[in-house]
PDB file of N, CA and C in Angstrom:
ATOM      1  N   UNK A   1       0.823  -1.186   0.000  1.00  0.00           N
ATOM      2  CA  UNK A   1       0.000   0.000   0.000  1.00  0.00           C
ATOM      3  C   UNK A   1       0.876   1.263   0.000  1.00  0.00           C
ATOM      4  N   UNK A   2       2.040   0.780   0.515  1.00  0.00           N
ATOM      5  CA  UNK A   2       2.852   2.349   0.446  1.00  0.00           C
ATOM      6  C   UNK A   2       3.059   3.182  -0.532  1.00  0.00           C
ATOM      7  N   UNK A   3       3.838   1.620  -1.850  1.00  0.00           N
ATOM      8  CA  UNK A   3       4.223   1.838  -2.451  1.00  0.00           C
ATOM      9  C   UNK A   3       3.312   2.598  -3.481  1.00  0.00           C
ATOM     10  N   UNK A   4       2.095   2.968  -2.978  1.00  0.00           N
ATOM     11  CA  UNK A   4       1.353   3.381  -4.454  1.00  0.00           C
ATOM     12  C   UNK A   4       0.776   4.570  -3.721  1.00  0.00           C
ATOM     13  N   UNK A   5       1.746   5.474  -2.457  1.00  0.00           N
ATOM     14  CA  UNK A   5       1.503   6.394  -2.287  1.00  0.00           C
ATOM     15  C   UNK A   5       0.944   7.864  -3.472  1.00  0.00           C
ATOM     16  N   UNK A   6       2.540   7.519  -4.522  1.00  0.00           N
ATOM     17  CA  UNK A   6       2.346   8.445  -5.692  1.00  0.00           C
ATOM     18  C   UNK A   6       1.511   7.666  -6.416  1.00  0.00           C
ATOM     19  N   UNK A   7       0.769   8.120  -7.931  1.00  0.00           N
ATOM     20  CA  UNK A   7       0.269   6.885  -8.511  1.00  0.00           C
ATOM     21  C   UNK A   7       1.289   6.044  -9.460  1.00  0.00           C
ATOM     22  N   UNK A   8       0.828   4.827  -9.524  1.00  0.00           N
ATOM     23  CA  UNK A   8       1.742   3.767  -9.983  1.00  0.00           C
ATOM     24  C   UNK A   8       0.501   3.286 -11.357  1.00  0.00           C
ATOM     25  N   UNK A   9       1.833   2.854 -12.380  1.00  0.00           N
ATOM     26  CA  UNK A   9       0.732   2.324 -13.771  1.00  0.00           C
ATOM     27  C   UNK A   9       0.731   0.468 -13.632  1.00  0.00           C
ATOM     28  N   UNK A  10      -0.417  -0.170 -14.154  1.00  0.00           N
ATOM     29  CA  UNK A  10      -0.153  -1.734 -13.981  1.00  0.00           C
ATOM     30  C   UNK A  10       1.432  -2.050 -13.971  1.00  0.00           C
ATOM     31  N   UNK A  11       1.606  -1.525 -14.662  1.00  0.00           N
ATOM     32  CA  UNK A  11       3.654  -2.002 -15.065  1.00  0.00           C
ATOM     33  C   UNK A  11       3.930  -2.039 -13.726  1.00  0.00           C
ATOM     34  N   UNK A  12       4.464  -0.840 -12.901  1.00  0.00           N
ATOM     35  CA  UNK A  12       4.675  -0.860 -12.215  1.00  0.00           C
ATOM     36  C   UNK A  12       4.737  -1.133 -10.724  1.00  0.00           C
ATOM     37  N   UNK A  13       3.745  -1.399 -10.914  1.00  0.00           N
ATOM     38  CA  UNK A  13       2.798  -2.066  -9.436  1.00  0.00           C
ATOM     39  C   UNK A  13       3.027  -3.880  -9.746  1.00  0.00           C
ATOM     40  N   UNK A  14       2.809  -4.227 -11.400  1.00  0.00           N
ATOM     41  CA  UNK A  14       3.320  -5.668 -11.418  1.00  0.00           C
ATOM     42  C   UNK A  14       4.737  -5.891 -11.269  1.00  0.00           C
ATOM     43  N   UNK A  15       5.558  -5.172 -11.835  1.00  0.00           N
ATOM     44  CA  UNK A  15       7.262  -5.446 -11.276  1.00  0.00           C
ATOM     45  C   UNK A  15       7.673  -5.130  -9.601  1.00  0.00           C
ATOM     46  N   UNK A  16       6.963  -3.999  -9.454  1.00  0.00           N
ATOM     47  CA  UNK A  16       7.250  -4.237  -7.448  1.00  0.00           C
ATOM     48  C   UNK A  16       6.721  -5.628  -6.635  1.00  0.00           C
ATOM     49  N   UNK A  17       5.842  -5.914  -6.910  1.00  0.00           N
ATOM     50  CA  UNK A  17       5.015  -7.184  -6.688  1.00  0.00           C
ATOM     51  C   UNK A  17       6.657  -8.463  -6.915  1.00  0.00           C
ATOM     52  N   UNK A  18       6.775  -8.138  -8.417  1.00  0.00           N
ATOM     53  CA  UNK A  18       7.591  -9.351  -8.847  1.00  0.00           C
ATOM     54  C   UNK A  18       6.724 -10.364  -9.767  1.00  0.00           C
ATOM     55  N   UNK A  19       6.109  -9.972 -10.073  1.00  0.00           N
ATOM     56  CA  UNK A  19       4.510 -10.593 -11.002  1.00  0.00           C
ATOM     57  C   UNK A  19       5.095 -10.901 -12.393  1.00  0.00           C
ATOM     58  N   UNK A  20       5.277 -11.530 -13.094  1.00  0.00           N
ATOM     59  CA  UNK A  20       5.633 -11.442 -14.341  1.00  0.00           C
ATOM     60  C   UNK A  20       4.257 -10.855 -15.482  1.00  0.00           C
ATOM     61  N   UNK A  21       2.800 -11.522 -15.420  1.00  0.00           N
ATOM     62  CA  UNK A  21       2.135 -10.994 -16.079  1.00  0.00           C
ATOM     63  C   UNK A  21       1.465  -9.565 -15.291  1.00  0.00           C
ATOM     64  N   UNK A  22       0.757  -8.524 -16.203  1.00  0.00           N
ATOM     65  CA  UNK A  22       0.328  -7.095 -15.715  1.00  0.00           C
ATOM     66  C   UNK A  22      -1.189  -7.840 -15.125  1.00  0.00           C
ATOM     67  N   UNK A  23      -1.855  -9.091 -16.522  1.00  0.00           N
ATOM     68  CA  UNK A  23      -3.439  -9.366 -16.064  1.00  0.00           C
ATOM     69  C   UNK A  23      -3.079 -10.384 -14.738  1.00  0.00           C
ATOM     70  N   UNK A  24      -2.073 -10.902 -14.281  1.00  0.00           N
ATOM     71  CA  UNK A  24      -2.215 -11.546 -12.942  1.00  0.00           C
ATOM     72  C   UNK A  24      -2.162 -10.438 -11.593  1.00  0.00           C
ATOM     73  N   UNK A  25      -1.278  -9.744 -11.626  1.00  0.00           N
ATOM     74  CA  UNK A  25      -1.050  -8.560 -10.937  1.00  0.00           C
ATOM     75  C   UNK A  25      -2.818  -7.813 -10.851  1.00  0.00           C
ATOM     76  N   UNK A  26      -3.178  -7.428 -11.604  1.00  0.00           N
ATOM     77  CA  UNK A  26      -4.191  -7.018 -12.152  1.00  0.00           C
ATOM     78  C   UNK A  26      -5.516  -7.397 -10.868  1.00  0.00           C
ATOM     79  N   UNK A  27      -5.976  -9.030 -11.419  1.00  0.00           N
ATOM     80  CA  UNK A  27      -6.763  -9.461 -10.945  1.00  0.00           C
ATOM     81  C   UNK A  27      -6.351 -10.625  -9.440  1.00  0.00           C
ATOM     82  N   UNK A  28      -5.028 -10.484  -8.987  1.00  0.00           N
ATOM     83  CA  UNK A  28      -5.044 -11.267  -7.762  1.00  0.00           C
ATOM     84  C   UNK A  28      -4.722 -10.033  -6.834  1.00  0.00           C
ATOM     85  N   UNK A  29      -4.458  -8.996  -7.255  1.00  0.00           N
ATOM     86  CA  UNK A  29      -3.577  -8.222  -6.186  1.00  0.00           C
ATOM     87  C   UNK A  29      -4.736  -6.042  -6.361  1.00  0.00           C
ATOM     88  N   UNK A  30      -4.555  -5.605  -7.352  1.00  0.00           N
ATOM     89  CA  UNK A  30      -4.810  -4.487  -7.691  1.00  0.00           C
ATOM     90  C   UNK A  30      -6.457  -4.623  -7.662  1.00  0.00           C
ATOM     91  N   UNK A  31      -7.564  -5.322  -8.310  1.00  0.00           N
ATOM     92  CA  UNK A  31      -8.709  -5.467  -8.199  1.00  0.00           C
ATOM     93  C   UNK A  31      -9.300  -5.458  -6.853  1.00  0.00           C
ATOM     94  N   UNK A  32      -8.957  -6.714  -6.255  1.00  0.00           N
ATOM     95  CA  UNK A  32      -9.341  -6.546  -4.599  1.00  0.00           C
ATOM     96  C   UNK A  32      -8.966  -6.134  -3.711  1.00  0.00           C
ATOM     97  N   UNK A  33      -7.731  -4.780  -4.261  1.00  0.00           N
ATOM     98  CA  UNK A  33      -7.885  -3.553  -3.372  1.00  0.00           C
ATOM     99  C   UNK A  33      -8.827  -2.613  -4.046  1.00  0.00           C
ATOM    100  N   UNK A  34      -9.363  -2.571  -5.192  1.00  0.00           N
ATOM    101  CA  UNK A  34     -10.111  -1.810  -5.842  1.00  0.00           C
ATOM    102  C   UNK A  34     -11.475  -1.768  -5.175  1.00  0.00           C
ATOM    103  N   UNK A  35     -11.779  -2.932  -5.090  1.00  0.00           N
ATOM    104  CA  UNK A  35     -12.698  -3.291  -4.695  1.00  0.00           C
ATOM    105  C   UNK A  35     -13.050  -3.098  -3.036  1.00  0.00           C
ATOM    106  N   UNK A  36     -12.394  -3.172  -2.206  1.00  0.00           N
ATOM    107  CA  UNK A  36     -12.140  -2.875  -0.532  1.00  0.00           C
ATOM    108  C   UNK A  36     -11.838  -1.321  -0.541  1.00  0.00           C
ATOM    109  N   UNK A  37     -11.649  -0.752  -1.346  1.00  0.00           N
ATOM    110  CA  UNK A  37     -11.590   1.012  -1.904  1.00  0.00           C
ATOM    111  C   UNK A  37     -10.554   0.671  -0.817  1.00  0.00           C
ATOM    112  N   UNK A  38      -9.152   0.399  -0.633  1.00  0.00           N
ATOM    113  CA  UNK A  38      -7.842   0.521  -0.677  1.00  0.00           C
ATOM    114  C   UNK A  38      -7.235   1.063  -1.483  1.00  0.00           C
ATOM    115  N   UNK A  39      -7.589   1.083  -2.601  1.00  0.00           N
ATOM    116  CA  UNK A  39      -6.979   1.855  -3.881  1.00  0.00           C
ATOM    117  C   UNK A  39      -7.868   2.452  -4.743  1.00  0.00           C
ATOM    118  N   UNK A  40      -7.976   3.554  -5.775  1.00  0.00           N
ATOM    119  CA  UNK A  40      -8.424   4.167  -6.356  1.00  0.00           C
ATOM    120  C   UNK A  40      -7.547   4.734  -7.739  1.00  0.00           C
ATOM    121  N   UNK A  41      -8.372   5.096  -8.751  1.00  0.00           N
ATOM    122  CA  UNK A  41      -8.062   4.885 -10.032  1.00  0.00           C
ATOM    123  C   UNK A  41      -7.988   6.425 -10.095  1.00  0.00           C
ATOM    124  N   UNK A  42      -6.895   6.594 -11.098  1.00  0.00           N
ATOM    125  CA  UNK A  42      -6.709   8.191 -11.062  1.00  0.00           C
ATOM    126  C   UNK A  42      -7.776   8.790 -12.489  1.00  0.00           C
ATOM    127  N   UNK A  43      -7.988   7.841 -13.328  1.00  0.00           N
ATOM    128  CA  UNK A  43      -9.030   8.107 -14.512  1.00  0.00           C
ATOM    129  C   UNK A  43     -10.335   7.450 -14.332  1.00  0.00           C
ATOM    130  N   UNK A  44     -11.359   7.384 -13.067  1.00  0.00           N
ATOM    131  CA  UNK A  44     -12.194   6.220 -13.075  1.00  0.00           C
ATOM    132  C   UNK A  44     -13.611   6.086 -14.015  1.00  0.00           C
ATOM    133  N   UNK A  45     -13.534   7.337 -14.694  1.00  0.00           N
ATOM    134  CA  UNK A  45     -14.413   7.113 -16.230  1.00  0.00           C
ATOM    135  C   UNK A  45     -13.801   6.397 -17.156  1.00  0.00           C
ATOM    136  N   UNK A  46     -12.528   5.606 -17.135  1.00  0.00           N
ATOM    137  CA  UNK A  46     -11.785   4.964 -18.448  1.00  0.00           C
ATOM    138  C   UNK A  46     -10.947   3.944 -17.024  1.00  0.00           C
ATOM    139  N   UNK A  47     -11.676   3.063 -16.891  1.00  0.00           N
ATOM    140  CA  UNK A  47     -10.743   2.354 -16.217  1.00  0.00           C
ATOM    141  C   UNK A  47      -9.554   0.716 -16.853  1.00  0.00           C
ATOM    142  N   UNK A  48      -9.915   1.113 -18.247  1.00  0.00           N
ATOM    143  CA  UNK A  48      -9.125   0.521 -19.293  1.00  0.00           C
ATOM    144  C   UNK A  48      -8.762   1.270 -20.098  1.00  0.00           C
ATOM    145  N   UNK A  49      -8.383   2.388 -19.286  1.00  0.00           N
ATOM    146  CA  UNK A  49      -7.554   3.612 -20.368  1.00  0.00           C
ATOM    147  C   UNK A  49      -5.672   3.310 -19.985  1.00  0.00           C
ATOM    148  N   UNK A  50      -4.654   3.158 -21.379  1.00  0.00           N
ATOM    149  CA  UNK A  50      -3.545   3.041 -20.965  1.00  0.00           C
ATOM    150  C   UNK A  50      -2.473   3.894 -20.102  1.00  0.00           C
ATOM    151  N   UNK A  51      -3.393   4.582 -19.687  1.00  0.00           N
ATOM    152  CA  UNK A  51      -2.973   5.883 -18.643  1.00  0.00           C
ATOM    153  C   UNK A  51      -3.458   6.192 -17.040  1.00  0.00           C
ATOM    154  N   UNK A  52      -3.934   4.653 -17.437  1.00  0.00           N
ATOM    155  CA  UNK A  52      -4.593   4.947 -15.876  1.00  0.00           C
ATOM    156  C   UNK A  52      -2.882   4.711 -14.804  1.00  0.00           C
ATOM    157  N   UNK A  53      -3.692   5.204 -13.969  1.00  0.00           N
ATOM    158  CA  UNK A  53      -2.956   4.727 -12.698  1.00  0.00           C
ATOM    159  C   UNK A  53      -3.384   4.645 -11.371  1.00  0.00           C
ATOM    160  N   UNK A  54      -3.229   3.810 -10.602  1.00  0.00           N
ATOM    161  CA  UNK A  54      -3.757   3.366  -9.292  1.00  0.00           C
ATOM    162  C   UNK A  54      -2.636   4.203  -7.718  1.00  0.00           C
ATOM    163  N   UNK A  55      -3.716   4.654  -6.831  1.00  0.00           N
ATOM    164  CA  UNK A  55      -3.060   5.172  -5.726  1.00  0.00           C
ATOM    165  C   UNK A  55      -3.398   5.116  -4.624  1.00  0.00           C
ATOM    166  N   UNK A  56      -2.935   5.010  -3.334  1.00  0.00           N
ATOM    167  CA  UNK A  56      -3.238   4.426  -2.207  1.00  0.00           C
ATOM    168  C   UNK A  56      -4.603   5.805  -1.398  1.00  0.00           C
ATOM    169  N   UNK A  57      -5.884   5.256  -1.371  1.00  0.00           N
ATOM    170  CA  UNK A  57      -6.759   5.990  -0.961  1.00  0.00           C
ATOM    171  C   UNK A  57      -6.418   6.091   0.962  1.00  0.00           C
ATOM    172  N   UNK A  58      -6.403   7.905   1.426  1.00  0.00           N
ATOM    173  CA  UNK A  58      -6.159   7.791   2.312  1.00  0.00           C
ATOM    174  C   UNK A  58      -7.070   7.965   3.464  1.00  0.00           C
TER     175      UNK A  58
END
C-alpha cells in the first residue's frame, strides 16, 4: 500500500510485486484492493484507459 503512495501504472505495481504478467497482478492483487476502496483509479471514467494509474486511498 505504500508503495502506491504516488500513482503507480499496472507495469509498475506488477514489477514491485515481482509478477511477471500485468493481467495476474491485475486481478489477484490491484482489483481486490479496488474493490475494498484501498486503492483508487486516477481516470475512473476509463478504467481501461492506458494511462490509468492506481493510488493508495487515504
Amino acid at each position: 500500500m505504500a508503495f502506491c503512495h504516488e500513482p503507480k501504472t499496472r507495469q509498475e505495481i506488477a514489477a514491485f510485486l515481482g509478477v511477471k504478467t500485468v493481467f495476474y497482478a491485475m486481478q489477484h492483487y490491484v482489483q481486490p484492493l479496488l474493490a475494498a476502496e484501498k486503492l483508487a483509479m486516477t481516470i475512473p471514467e476509463k478504467p481501461k484507459s492506458r494511462n490509468q494509474k492506481y493510488y493508495t486511498v487515504r
